[in-house]
PDB file of N, CA and C in Angstrom:
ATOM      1  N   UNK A   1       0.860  -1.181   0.000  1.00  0.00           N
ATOM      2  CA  UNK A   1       0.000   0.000   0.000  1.00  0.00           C
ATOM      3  C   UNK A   1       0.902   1.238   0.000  1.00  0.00           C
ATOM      4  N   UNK A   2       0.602   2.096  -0.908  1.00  0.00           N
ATOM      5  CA  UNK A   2       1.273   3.209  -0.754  1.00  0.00           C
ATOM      6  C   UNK A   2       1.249   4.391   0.301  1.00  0.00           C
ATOM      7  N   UNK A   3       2.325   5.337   0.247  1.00  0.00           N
ATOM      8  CA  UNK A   3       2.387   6.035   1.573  1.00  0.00           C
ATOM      9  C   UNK A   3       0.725   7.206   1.303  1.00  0.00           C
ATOM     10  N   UNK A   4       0.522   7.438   0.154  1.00  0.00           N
ATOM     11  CA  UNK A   4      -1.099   8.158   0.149  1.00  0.00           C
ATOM     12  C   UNK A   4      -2.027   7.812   0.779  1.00  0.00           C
ATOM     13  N   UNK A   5      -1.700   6.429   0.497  1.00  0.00           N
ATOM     14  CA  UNK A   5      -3.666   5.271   0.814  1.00  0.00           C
ATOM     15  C   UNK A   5      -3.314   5.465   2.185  1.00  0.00           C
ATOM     16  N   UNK A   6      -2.271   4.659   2.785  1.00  0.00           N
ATOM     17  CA  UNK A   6      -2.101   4.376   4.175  1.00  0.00           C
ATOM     18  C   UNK A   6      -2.445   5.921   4.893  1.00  0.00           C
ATOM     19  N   UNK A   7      -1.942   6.927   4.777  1.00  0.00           N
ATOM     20  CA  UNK A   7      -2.552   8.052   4.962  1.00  0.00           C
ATOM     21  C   UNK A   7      -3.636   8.812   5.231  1.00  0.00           C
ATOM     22  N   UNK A   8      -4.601   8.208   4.127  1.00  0.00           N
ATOM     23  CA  UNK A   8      -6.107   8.544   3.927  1.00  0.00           C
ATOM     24  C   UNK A   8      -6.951   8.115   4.940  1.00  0.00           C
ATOM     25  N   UNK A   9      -6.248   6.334   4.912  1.00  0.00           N
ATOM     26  CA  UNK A   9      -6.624   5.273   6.565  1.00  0.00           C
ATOM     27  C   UNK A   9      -6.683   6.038   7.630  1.00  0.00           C
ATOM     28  N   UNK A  10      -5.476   6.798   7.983  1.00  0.00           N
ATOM     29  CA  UNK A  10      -4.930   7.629   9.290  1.00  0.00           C
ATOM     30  C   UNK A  10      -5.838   8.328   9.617  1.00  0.00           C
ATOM     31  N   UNK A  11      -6.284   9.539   8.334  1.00  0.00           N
ATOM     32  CA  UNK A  11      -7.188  10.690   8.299  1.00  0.00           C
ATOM     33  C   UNK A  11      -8.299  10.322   8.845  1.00  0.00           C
ATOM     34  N   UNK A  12      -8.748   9.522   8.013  1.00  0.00           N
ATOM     35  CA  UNK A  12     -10.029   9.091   8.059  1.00  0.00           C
ATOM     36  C   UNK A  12     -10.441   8.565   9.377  1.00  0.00           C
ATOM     37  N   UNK A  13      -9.358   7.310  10.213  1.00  0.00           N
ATOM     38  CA  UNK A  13      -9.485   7.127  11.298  1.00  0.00           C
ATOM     39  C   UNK A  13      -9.677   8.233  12.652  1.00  0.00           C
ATOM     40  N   UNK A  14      -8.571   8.851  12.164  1.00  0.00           N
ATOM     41  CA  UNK A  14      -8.365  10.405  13.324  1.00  0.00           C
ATOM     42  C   UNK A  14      -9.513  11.400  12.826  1.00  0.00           C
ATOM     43  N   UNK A  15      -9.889  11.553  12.119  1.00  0.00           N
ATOM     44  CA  UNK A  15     -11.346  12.245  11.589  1.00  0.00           C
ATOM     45  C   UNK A  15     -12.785  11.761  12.433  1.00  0.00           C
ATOM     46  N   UNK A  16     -12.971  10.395  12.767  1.00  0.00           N
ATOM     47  CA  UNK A  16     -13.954  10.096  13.373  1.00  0.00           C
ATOM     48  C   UNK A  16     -13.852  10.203  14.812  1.00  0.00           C
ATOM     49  N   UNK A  17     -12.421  10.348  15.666  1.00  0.00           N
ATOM     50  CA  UNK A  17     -12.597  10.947  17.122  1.00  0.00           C
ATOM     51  C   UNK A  17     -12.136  12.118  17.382  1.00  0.00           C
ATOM     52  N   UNK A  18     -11.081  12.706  16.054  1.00  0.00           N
ATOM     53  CA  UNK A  18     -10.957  14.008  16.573  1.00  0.00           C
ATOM     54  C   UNK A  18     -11.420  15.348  15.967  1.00  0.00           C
ATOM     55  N   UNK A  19     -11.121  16.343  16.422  1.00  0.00           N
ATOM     56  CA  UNK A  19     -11.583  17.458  15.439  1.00  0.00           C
ATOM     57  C   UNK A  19     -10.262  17.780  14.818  1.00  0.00           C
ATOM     58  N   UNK A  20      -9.884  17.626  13.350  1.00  0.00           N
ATOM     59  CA  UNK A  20      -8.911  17.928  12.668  1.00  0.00           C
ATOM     60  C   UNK A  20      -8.662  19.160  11.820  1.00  0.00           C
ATOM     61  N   UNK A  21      -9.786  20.200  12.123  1.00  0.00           N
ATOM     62  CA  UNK A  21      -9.611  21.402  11.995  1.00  0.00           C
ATOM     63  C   UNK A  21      -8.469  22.206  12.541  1.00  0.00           C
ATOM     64  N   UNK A  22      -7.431  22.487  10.974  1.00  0.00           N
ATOM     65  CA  UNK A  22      -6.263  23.310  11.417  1.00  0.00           C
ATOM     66  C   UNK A  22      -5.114  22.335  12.075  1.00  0.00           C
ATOM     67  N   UNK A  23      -5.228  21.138  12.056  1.00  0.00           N
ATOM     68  CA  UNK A  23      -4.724  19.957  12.808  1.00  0.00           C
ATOM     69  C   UNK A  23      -3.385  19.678  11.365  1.00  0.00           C
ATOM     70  N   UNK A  24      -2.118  19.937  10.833  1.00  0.00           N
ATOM     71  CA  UNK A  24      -1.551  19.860  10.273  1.00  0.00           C
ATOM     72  C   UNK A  24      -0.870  18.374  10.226  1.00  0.00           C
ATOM     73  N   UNK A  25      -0.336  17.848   9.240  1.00  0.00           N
ATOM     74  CA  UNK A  25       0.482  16.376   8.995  1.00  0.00           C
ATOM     75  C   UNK A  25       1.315  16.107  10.205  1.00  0.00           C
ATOM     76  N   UNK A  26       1.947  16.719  10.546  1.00  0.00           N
ATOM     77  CA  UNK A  26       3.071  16.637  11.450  1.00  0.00           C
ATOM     78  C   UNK A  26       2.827  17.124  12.992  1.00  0.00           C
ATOM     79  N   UNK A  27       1.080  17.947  13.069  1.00  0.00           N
ATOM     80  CA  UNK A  27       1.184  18.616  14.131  1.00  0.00           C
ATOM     81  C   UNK A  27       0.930  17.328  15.310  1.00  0.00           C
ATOM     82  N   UNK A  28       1.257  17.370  16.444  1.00  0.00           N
ATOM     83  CA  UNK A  28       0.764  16.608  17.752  1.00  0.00           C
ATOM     84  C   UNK A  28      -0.639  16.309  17.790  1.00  0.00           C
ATOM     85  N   UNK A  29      -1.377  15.217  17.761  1.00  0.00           N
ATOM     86  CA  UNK A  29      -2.622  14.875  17.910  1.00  0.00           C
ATOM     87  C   UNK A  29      -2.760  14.750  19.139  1.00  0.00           C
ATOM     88  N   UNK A  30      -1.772  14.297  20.343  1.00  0.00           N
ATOM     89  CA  UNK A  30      -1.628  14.671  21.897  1.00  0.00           C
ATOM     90  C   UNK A  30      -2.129  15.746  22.377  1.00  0.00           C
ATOM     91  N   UNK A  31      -1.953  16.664  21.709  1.00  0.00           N
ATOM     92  CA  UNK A  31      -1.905  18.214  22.219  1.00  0.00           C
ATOM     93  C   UNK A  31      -3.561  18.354  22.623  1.00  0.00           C
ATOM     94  N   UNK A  32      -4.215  17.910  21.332  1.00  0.00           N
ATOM     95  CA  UNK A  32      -5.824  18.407  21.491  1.00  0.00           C
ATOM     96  C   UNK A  32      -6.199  17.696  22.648  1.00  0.00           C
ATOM     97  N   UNK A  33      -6.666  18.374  23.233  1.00  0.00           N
ATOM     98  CA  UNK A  33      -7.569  17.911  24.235  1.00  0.00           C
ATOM     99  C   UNK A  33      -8.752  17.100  24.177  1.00  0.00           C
ATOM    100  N   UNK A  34      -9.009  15.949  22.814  1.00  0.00           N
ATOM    101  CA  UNK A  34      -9.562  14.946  22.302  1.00  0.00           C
ATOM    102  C   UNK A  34      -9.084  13.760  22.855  1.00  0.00           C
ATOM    103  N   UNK A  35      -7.658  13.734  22.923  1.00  0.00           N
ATOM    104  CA  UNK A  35      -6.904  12.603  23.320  1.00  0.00           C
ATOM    105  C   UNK A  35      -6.432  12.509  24.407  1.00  0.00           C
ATOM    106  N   UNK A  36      -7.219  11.129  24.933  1.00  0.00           N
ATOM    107  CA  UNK A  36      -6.553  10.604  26.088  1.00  0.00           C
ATOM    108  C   UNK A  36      -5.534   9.409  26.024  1.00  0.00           C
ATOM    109  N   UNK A  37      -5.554   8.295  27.454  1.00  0.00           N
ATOM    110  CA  UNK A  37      -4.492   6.911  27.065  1.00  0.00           C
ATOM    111  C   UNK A  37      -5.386   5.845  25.911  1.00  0.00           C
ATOM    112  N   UNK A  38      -6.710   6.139  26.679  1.00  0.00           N
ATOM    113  CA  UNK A  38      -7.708   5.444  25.734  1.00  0.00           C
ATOM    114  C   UNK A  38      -7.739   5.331  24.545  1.00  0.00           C
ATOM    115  N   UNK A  39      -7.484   6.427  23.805  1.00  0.00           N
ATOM    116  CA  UNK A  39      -7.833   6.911  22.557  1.00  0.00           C
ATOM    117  C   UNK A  39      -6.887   6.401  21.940  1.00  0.00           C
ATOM    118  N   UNK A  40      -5.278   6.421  22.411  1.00  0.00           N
ATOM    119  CA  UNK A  40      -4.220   5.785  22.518  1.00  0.00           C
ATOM    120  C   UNK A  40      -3.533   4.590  22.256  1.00  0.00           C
ATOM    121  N   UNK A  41      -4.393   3.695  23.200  1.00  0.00           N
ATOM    122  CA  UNK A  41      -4.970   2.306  22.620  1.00  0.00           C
ATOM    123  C   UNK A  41      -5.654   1.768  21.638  1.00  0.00           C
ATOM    124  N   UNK A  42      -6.743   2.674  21.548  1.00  0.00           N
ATOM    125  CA  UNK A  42      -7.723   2.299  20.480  1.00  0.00           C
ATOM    126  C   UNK A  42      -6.943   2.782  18.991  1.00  0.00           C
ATOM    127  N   UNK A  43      -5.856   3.579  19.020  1.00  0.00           N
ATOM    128  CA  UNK A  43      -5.397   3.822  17.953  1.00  0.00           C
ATOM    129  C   UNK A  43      -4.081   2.799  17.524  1.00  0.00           C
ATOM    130  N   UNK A  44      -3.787   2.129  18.260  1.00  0.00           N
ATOM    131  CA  UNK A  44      -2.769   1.215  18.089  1.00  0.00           C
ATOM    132  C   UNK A  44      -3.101  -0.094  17.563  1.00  0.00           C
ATOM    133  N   UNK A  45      -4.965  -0.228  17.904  1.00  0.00           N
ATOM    134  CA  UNK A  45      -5.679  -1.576  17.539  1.00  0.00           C
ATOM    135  C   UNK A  45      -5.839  -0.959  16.483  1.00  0.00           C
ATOM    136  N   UNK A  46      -6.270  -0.097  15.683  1.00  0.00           N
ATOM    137  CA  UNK A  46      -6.864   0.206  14.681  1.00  0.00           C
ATOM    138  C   UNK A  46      -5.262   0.511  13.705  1.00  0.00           C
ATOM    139  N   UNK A  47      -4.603   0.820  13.990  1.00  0.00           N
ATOM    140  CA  UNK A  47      -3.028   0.478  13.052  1.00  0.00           C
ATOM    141  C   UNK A  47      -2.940  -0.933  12.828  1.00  0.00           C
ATOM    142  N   UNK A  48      -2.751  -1.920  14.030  1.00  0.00           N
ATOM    143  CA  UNK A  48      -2.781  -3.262  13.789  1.00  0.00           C
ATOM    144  C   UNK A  48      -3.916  -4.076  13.163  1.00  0.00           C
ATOM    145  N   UNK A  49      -5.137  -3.658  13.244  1.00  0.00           N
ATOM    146  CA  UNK A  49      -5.965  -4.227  12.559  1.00  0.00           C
ATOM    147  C   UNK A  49      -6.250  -3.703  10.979  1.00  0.00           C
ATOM    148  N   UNK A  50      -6.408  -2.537  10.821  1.00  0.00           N
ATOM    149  CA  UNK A  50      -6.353  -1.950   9.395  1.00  0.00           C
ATOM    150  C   UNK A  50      -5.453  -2.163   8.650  1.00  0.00           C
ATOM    151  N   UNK A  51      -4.370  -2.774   9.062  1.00  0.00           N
ATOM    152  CA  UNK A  51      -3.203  -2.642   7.810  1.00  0.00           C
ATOM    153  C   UNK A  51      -2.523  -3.910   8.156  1.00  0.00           C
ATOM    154  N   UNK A  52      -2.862  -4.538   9.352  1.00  0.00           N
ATOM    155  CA  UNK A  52      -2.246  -6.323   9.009  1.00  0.00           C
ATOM    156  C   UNK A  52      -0.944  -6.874   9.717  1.00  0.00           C
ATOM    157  N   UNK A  53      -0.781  -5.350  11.226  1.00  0.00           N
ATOM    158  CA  UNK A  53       0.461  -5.415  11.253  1.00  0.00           C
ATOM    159  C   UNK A  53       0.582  -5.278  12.719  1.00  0.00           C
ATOM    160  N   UNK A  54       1.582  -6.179  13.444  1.00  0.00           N
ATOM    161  CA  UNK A  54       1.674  -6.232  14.817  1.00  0.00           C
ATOM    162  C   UNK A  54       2.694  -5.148  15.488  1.00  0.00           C
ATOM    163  N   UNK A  55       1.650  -3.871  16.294  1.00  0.00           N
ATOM    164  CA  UNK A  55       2.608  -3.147  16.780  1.00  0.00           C
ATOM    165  C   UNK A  55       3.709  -3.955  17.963  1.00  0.00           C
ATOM    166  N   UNK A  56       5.048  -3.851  17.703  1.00  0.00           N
ATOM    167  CA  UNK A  56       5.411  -4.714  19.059  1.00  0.00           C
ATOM    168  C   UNK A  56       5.937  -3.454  20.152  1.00  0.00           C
ATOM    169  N   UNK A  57       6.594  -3.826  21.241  1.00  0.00           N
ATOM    170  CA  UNK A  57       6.896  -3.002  22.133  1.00  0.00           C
ATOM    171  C   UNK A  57       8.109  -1.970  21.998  1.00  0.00           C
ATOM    172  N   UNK A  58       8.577  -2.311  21.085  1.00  0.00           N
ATOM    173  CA  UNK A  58       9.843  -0.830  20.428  1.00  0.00           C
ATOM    174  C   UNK A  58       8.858  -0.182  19.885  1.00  0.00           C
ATOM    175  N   UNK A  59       7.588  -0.386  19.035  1.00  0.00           N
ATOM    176  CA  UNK A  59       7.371   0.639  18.502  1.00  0.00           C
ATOM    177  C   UNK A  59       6.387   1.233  19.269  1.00  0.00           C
ATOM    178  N   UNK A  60       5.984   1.223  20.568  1.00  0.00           N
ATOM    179  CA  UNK A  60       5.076   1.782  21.323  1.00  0.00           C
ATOM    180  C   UNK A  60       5.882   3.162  22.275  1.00  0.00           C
ATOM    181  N   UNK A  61       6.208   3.993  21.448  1.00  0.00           N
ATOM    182  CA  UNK A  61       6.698   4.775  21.854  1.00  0.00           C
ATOM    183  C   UNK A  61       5.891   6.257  21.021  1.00  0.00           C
ATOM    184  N   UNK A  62       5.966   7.435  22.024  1.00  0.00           N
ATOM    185  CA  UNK A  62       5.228   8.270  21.472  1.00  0.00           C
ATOM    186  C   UNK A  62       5.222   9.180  20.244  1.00  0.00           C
ATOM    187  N   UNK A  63       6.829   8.686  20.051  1.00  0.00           N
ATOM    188  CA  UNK A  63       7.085   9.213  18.397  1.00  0.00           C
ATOM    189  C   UNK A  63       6.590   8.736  17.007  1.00  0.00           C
ATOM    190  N   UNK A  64       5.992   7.445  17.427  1.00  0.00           N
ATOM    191  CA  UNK A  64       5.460   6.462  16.341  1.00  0.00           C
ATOM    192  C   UNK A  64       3.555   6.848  16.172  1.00  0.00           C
ATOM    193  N   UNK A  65       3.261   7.564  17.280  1.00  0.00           N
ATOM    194  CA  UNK A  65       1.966   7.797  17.124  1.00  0.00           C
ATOM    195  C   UNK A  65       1.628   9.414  17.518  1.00  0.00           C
ATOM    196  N   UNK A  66       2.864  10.201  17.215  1.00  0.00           N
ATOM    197  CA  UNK A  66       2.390  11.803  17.859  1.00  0.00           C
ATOM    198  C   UNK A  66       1.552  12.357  16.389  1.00  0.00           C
ATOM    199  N   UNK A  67       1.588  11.972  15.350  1.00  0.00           N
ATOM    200  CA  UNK A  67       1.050  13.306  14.571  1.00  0.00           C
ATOM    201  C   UNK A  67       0.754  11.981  13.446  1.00  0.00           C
ATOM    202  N   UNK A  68       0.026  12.887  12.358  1.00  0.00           N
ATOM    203  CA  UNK A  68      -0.810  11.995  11.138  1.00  0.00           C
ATOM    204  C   UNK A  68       0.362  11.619  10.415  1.00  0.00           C
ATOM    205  N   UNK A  69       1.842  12.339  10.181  1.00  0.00           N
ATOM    206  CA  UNK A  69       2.802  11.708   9.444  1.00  0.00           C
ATOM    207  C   UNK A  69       3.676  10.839  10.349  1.00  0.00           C
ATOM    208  N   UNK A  70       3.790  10.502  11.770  1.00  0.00           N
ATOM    209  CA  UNK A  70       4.338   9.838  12.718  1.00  0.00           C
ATOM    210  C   UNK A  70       3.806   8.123  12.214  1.00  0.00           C
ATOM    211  N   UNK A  71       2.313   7.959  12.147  1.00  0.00           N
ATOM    212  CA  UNK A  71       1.558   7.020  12.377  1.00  0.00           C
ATOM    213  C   UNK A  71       1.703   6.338  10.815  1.00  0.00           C
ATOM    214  N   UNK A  72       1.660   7.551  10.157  1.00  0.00           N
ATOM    215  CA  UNK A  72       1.797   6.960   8.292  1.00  0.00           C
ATOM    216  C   UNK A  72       3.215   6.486   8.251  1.00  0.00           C
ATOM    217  N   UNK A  73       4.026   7.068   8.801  1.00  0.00           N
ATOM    218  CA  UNK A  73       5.603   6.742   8.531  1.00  0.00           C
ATOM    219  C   UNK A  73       5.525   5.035   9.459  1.00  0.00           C
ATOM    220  N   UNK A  74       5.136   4.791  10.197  1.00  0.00           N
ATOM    221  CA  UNK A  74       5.075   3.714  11.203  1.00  0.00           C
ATOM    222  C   UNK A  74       4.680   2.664  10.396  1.00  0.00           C
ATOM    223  N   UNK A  75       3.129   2.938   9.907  1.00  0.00           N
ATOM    224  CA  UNK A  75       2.511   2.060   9.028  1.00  0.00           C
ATOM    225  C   UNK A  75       3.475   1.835   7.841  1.00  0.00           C
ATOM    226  N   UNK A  76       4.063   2.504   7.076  1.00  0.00           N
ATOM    227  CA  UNK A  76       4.558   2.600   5.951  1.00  0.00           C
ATOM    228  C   UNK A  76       6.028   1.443   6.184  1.00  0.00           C
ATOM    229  N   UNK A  77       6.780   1.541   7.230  1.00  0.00           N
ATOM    230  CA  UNK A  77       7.781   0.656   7.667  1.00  0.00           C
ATOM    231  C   UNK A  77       7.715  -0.461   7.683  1.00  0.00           C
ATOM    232  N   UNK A  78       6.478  -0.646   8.734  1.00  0.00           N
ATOM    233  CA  UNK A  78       6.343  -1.840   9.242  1.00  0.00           C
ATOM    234  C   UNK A  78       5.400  -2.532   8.273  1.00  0.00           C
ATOM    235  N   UNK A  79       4.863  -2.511   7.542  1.00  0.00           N
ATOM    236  CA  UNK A  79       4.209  -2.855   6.124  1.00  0.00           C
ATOM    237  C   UNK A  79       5.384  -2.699   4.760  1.00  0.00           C
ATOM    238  N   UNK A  80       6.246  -2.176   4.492  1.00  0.00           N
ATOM    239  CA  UNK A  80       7.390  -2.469   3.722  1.00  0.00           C
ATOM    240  C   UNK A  80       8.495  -3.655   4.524  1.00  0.00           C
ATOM    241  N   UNK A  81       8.344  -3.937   5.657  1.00  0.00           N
ATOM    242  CA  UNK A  81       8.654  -5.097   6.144  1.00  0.00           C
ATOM    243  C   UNK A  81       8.631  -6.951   6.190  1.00  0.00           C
ATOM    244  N   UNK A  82       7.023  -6.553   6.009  1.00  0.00           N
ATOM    245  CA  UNK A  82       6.824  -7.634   5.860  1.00  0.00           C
ATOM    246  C   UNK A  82       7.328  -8.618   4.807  1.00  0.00           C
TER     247      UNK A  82
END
């Protein structure tokens, strides 16, 4: 899957809990006050389930899930991996 599609996934996912108004590629999705640990979780099942791919415990770090290009770059790795 290319780095666009996988992208669109991201959007689209972070579109249905957060408000992404003014919310830039790179900006912190932490920051908004949308996100909690919860949200957190639920975004790590929804990487591993949407795209086929087991987050393991190196990549549970907050650089792999701070912003919409953090999470695409993650997906994009660990799916050119396989």
């Amino acid at each position: 899957m290319n780095h666009e599609k996988i992208k669109a996934k991201v959007v689209a996912f972070l579109g249905q809990h957060l408000p992404l108004d003014g919310l830039g590629d790179s900006d912190s999705i932490f920051k908004t006050k949308a996100v909690n640990s919860l949200f957190a979780m639920q975004l790590v099942l929804f990487v591993e389930k949407e795209f086929g791919i087991q987050v393991e415990n190196e990549d549970l770090e907050m650089s792999n899930f701070e912003s919409i290009n953090a999470v695409t770059g993650l997906v994009a790795r660990k799916t050119s991996a396989q």
